[in-house]
N, C-alpha and C. Protein backbone atom coordinates (compact mmCIF):
# COMPACT_ATOMS: atom_id res chain seq x y z
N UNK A 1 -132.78 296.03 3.25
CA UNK A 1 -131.76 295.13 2.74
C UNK A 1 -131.40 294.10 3.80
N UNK A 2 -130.76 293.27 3.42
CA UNK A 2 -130.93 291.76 4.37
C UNK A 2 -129.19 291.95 4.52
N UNK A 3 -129.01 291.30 6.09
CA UNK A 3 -127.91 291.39 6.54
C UNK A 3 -127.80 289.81 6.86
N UNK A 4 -126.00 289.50 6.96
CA UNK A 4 -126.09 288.05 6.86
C UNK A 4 -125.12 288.28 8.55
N UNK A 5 -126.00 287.83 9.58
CA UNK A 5 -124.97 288.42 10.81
C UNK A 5 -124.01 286.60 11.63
N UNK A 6 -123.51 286.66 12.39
CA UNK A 6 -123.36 285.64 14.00
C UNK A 6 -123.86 286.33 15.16
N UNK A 7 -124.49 285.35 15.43
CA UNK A 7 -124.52 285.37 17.21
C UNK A 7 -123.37 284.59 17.55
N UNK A 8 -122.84 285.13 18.70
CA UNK A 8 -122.07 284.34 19.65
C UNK A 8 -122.64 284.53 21.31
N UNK A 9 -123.01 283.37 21.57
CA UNK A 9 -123.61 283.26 22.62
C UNK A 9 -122.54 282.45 23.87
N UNK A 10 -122.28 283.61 25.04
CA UNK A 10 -121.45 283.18 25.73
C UNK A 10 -121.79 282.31 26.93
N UNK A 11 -121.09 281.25 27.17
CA UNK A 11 -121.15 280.22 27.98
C UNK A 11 -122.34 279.16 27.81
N UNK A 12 -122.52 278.68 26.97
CA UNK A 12 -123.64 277.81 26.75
C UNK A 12 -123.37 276.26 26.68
N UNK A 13 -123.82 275.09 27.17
CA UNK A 13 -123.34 274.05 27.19
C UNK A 13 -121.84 273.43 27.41
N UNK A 14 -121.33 274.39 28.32
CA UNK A 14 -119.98 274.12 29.14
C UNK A 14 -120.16 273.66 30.19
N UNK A 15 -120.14 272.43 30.59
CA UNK A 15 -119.37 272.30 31.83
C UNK A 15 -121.05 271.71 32.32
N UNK A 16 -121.98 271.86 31.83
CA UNK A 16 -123.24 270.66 32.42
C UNK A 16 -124.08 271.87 32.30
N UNK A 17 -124.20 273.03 32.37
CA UNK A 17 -124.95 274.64 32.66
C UNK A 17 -125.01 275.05 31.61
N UNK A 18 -126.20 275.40 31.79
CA UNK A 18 -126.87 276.70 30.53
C UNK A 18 -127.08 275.83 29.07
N UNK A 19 -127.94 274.63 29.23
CA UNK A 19 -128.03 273.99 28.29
C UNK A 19 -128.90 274.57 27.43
N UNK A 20 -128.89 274.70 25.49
CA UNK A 20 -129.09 275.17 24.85
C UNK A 20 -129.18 274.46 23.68
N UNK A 21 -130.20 273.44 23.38
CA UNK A 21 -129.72 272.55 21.85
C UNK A 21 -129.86 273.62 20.68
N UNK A 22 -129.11 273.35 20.10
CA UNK A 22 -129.24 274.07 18.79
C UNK A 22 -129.90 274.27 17.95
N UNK A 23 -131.17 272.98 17.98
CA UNK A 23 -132.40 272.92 17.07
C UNK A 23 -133.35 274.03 17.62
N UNK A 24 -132.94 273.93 19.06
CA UNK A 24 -133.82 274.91 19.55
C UNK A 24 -133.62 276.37 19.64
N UNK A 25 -132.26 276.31 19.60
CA UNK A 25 -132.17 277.83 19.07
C UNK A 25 -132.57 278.03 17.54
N UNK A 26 -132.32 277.39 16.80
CA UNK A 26 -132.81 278.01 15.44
C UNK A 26 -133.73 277.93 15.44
N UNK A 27 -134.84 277.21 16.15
CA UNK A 27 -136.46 277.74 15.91
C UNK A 27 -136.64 278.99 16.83
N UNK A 28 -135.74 279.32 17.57
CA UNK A 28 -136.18 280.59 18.57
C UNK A 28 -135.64 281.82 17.91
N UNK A 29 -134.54 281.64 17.00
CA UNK A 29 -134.47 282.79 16.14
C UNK A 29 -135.15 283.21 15.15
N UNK A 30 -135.74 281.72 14.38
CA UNK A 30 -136.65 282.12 13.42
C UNK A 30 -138.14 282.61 13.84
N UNK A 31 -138.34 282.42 14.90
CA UNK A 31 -139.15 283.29 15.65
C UNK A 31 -138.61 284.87 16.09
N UNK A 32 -137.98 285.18 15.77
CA UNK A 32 -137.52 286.65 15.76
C UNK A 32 -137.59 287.07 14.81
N UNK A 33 -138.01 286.58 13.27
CA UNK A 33 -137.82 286.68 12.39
C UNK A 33 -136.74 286.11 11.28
N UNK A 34 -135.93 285.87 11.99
CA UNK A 34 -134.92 285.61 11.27
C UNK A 34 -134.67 284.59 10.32
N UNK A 35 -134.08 284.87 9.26
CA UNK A 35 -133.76 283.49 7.79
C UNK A 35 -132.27 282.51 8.09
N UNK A 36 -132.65 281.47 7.36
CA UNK A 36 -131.62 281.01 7.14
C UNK A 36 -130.81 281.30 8.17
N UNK A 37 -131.02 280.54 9.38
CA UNK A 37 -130.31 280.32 10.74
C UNK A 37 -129.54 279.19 10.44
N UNK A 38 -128.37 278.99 10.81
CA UNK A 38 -127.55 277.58 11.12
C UNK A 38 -126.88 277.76 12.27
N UNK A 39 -126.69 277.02 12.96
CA UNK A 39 -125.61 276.89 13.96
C UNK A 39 -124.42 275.99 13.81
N UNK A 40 -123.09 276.36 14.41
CA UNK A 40 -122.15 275.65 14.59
C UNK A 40 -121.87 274.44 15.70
N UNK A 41 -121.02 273.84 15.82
CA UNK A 41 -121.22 273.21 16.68
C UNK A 41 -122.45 273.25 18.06
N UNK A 42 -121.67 273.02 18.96
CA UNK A 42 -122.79 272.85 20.46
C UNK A 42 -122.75 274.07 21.46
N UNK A 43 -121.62 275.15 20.92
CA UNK A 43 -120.83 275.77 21.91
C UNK A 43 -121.26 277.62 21.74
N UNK A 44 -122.55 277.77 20.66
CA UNK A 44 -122.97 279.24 21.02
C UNK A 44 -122.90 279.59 19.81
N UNK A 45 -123.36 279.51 18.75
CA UNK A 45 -122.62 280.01 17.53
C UNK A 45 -123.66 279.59 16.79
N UNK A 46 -124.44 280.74 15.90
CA UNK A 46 -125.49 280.82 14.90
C UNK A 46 -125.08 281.77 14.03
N UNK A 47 -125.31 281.44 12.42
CA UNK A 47 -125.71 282.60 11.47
C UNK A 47 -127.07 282.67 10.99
N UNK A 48 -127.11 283.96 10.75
CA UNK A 48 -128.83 284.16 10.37
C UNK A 48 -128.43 285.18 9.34
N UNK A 49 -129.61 285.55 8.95
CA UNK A 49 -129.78 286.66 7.88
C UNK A 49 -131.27 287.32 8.59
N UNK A 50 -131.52 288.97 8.65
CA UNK A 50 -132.28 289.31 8.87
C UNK A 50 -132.20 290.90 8.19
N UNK A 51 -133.50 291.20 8.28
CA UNK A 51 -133.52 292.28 7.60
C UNK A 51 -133.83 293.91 8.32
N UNK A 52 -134.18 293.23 9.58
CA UNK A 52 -133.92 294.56 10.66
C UNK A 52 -133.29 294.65 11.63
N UNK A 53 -132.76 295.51 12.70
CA UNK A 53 -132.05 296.04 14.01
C UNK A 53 -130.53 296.05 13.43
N UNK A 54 -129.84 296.14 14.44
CA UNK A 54 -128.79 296.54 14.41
C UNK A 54 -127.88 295.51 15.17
N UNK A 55 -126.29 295.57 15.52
CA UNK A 55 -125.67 294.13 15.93
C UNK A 55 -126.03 294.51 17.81
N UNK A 56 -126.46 295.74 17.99
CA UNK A 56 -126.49 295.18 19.85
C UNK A 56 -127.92 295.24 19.95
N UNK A 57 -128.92 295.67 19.17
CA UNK A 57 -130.33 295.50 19.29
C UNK A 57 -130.48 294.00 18.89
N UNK A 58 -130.26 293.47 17.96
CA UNK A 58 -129.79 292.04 17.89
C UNK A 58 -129.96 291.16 18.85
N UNK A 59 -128.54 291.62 19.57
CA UNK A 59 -127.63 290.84 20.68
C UNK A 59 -129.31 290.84 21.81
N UNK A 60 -129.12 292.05 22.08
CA UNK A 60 -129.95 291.82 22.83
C UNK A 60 -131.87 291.05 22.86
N UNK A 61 -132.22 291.46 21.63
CA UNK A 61 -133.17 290.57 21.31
C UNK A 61 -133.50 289.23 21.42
N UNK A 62 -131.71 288.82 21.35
CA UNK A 62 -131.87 287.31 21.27
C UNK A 62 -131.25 286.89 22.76
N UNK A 63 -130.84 287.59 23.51
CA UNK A 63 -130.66 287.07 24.71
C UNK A 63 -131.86 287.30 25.65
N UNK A 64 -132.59 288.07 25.02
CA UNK A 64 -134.35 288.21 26.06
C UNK A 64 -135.06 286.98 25.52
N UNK A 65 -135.11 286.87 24.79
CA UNK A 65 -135.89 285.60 24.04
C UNK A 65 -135.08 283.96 24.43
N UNK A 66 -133.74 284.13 24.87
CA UNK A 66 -132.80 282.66 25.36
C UNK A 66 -133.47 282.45 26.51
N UNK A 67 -133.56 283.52 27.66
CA UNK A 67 -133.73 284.10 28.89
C UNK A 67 -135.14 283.36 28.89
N UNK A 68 -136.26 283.97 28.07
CA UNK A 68 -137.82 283.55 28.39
C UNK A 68 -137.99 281.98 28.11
N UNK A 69 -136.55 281.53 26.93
CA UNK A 69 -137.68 280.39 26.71
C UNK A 69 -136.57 279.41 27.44
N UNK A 70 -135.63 279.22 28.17
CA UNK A 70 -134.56 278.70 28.87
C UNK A 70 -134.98 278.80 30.34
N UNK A 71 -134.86 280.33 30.94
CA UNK A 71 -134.99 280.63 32.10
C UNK A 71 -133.57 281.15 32.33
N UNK A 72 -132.71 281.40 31.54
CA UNK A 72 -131.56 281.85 32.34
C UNK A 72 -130.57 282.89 31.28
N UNK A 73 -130.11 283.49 31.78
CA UNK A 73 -129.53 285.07 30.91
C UNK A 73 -128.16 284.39 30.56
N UNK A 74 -128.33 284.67 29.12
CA UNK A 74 -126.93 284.50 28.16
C UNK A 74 -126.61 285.74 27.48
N UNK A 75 -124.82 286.56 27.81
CA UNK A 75 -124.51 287.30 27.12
C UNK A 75 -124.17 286.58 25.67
N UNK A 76 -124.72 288.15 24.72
CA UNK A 76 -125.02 287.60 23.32
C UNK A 76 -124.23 288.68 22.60
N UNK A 77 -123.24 288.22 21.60
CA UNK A 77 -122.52 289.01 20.90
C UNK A 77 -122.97 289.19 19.03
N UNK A 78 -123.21 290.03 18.77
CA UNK A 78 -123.85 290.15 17.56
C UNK A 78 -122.31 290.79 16.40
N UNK A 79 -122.34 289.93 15.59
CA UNK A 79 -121.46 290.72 14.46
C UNK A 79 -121.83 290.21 13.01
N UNK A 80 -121.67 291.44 11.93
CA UNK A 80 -121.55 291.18 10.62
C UNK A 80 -120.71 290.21 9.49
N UNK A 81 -120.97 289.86 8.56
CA UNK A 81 -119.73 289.03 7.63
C UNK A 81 -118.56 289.86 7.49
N UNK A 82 -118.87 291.29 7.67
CA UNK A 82 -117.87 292.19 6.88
C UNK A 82 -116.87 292.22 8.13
N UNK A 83 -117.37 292.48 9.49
CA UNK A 83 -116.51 292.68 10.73
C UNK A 83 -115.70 291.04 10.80
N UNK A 84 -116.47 290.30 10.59
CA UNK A 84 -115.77 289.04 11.49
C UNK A 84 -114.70 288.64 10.06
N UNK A 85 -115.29 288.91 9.00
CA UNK A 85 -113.83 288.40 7.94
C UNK A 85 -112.80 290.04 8.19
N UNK A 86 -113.18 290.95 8.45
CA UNK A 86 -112.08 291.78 8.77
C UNK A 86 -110.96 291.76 9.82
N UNK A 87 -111.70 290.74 11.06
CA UNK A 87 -110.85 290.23 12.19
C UNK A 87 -110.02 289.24 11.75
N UNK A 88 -110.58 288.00 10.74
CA UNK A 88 -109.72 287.28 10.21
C UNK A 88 -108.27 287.41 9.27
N UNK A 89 -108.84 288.95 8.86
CA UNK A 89 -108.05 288.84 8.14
C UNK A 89 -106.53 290.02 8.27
N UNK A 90 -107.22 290.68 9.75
CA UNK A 90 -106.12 291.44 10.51
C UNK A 90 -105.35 290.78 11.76
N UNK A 91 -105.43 289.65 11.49
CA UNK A 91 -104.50 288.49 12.91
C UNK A 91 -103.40 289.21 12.36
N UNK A 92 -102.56 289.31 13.86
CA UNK A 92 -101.19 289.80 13.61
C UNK A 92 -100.42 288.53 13.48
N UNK A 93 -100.86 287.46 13.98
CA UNK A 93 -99.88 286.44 13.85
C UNK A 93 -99.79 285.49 12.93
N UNK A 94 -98.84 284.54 12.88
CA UNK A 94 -98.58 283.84 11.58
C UNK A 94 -99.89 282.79 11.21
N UNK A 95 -101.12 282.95 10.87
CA UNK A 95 -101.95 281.72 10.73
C UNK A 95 -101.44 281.25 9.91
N UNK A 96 -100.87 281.01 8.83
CA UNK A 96 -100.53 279.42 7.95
C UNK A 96 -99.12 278.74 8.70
N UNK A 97 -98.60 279.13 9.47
CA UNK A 97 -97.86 277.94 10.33
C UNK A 97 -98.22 277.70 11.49
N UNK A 98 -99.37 277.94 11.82
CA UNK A 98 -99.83 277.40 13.37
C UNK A 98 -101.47 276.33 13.04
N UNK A 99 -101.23 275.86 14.44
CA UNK A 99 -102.23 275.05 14.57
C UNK A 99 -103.53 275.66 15.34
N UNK A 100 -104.91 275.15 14.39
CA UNK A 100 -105.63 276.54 15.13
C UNK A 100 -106.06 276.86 16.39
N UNK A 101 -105.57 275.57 17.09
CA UNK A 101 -105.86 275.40 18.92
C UNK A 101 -104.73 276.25 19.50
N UNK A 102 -104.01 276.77 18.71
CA UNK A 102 -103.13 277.79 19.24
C UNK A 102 -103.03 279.39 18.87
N UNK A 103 -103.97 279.44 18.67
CA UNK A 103 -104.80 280.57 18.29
C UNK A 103 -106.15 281.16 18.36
N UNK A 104 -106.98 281.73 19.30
CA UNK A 104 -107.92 282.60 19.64
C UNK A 104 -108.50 283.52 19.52
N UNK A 105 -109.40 283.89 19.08
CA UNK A 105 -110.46 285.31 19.11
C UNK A 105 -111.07 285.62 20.15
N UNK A 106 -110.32 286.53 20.96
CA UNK A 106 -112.10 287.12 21.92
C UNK A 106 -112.55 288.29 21.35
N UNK A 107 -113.99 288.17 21.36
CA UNK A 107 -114.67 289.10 20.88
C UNK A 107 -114.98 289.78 21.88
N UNK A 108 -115.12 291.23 21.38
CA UNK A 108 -115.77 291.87 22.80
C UNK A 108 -116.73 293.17 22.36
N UNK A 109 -117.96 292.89 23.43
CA UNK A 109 -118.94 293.86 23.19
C UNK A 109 -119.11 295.12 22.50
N UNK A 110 -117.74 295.73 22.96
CA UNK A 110 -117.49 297.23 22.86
C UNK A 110 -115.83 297.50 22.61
N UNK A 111 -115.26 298.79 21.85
CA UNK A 111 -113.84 298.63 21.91
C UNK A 111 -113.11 298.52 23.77
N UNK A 112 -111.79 298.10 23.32
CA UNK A 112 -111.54 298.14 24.43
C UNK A 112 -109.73 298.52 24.39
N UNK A 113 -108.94 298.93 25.19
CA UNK A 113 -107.74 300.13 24.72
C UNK A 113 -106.55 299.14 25.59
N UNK A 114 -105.63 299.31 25.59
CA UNK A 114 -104.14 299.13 25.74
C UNK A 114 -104.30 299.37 27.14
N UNK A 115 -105.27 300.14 28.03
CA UNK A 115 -104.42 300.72 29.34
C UNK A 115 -105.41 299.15 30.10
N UNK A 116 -106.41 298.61 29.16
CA UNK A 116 -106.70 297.46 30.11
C UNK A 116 -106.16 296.61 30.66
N UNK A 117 -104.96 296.44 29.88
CA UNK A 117 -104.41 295.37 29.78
C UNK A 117 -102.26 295.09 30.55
N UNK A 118 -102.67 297.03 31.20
CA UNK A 118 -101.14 297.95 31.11
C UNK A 118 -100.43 296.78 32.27
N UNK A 119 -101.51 296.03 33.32
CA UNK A 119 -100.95 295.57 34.33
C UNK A 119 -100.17 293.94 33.97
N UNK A 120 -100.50 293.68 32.87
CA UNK A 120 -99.66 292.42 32.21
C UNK A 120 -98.55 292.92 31.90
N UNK A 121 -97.56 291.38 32.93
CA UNK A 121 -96.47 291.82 32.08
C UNK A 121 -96.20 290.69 31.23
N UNK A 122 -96.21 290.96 30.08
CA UNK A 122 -96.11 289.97 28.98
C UNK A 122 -94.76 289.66 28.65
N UNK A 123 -93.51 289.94 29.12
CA UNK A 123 -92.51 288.94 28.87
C UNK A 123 -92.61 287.51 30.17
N UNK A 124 -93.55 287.99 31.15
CA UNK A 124 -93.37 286.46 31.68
C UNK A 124 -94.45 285.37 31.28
N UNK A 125 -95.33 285.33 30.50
CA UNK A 125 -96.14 284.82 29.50
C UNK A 125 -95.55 284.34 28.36
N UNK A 126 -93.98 284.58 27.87
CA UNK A 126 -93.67 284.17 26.81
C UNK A 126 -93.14 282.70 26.62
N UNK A 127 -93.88 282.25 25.46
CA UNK A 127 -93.64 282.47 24.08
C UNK A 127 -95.19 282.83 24.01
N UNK A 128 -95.83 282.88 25.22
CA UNK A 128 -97.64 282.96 24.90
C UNK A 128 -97.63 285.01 24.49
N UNK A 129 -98.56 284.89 23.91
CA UNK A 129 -98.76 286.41 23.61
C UNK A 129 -100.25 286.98 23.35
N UNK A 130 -100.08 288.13 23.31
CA UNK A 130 -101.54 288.64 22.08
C UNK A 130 -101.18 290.08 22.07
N UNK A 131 -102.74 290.24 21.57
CA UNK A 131 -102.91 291.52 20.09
C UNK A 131 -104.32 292.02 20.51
N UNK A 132 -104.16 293.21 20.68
CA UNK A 132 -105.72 294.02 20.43
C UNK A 132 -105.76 294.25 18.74
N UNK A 133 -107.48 293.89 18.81
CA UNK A 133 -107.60 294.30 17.24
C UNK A 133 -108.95 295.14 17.27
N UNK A 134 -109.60 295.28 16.43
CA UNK A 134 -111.18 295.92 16.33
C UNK A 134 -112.06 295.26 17.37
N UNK A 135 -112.40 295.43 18.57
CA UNK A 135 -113.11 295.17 19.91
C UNK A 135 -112.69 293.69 19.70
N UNK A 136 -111.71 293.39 19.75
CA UNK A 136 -111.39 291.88 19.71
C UNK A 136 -109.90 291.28 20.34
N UNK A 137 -109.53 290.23 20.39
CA UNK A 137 -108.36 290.17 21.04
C UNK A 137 -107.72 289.07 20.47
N UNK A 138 -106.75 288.77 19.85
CA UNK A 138 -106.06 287.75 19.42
C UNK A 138 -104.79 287.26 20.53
N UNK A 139 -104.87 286.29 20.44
CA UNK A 139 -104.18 285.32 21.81
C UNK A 139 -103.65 283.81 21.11
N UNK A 140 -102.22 284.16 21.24
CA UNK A 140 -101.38 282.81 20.40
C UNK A 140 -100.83 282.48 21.89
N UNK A 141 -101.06 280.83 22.07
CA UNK A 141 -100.94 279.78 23.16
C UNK A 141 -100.56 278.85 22.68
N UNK A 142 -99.02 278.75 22.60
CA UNK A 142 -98.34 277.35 21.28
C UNK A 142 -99.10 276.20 22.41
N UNK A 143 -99.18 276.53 23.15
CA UNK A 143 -99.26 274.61 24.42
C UNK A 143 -101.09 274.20 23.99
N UNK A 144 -101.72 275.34 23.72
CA UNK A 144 -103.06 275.47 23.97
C UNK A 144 -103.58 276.46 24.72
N UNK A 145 -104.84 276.49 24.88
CA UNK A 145 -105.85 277.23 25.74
C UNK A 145 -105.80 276.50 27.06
N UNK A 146 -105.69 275.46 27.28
CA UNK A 146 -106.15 274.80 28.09
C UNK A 146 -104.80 274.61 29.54
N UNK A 147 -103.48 274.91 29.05
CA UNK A 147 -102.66 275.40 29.90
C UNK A 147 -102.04 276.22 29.49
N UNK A 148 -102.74 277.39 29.08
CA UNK A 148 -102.08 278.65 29.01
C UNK A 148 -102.63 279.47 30.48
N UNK A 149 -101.29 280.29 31.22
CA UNK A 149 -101.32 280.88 32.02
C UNK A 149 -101.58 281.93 31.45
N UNK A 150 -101.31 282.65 30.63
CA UNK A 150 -101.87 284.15 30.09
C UNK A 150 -103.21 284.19 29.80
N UNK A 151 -103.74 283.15 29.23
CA UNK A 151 -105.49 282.93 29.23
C UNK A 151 -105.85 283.16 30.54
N UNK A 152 -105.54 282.39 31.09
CA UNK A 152 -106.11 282.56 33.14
C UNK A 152 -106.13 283.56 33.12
N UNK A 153 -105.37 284.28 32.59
CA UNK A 153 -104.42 285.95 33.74
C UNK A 153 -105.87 286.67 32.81
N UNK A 154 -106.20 286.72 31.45
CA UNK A 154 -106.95 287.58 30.46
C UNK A 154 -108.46 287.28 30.92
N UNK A 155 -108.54 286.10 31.30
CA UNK A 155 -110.30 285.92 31.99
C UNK A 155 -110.38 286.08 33.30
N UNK A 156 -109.58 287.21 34.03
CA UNK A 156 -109.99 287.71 35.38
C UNK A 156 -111.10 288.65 34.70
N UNK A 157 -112.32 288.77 35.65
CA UNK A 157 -113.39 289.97 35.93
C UNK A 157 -112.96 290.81 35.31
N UNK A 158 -112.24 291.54 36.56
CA UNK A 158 -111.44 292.80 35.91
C UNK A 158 -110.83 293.28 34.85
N UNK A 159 -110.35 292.26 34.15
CA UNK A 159 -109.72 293.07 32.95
C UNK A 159 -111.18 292.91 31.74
N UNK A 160 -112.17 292.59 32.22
CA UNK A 160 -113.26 292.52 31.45
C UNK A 160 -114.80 293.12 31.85
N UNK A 161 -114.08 293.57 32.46
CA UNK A 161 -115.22 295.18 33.65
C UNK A 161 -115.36 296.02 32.38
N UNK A 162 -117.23 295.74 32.51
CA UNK A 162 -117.91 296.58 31.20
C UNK A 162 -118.04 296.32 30.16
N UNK A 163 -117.81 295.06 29.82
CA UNK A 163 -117.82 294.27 28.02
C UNK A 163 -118.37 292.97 28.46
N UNK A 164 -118.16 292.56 27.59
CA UNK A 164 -119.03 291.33 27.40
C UNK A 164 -117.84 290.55 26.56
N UNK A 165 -117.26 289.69 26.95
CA UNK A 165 -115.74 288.64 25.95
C UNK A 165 -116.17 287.59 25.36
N UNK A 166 -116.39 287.22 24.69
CA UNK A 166 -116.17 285.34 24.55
C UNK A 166 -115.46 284.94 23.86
N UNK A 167 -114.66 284.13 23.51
CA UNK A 167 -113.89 283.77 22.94
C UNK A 167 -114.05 282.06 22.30
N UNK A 168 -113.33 282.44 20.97
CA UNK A 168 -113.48 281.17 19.93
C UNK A 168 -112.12 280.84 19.46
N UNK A 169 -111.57 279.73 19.02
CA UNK A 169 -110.73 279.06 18.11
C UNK A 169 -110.69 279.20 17.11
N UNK A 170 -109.45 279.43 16.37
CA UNK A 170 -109.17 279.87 14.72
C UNK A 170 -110.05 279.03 14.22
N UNK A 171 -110.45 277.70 14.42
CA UNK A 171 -111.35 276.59 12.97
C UNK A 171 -112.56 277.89 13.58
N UNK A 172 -112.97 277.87 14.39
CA UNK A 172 -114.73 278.28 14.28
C UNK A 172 -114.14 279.99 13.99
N UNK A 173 -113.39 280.53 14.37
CA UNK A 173 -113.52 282.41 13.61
C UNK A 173 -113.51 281.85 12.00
N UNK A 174 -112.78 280.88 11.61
CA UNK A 174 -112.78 281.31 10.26
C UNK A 174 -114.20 280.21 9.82
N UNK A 175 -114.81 279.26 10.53
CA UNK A 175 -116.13 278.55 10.26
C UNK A 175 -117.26 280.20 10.16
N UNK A 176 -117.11 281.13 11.44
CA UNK A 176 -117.83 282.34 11.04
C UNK A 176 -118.04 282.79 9.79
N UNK A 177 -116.75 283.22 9.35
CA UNK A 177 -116.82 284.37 8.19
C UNK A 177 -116.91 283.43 7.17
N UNK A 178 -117.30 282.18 6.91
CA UNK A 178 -117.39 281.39 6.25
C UNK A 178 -119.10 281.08 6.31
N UNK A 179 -119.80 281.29 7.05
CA UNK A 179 -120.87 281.10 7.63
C UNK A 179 -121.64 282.07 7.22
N UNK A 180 -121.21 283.24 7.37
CA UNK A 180 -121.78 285.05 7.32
C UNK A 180 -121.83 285.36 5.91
N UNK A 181 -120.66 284.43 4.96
CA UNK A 181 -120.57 284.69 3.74
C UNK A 181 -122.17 284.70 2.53
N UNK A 182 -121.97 285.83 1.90
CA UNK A 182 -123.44 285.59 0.83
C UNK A 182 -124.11 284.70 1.16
């Protein structure tokens, strides 16, 4: 039976490094086999449909194959339509009165628990906040991402020792499960 999955491919065409056109990823997936590839914008983000492996045999398939035909190792996050509209649709926070640059998904490799995170203290981050959800992390930043101090504080190493994070903007989580759909 055919699965309709995303890649999220972390750090790709940020900042001048790890360039990756998109045409060229969808011919490098459909060389894995894979159907009906599209990508999203410029920034790591493909749906496919395929009919074998699993989401970290996946992941990893397609980051050996970025690796050979690039030259350089991209962590690769693999998820289903059913997982990524289930993240959408367990945000703890208000999505119909926010703007979606003030709102975030990190995804993450593997689950990850409350004691990661025990050394934040989150009343001095406020009005900024977040939420553990299903290996994922929701992060409301009324100013943005871009001067939020609690973002800084959440992309140290350490609180990401042993996973794999990347993180997206409410338009592209919900461009996903929109993407993954039938």
């Amino acid at each position: 039976m055919a699965t309709r999955y995303a890649a999220l491919l972390r750090g790709i065409n940020v900042g001048g490094g790890k360039k990756v056109p998109m045409a060229e990823l969808r011919t490098l997936m459909e060389s894995l086999g894979h159907e009906d590839v599209r990508t999203y914008l410029q920034s790591g983000q493909a749906a496919f449909t395929t009919y074998h492996g699993d989401e970290e045999s996946l992941a990893a398939d397609l980051s050996g194959a970025v690796a050979g035909r690039f030259g350089f190792d991209v962590d690769v996050i693999v998820r289903d339509h059913a997982y990524l509209r289930s993240v959408a649709d367990a945000c703890p926070f208000p999505v119909a009165g926010l703007e979606p640059k003030q709102l975030h998904v990190t995804y993450f490799s593997a689950p990850v628990t409350e004691d990661r995170f025990a050394e934040i203290d989150r009343e001095t981050y406020l009005p900024e906040d977040f939420r553990l959800g299903d290996r994922c992390l929701y992060l409301y930043v009324p100013d943005g991402l871009g001067r939020s101090k609690l973002a800084e504080h959440l992309s140290k190493p350490r609180l990401n020792k042993g996973v794999v994070a990347t993180s997206r903007n409410w338009n592209t989580v919900r461009k996903l499960v929109e993407m993954t759909a039938g």
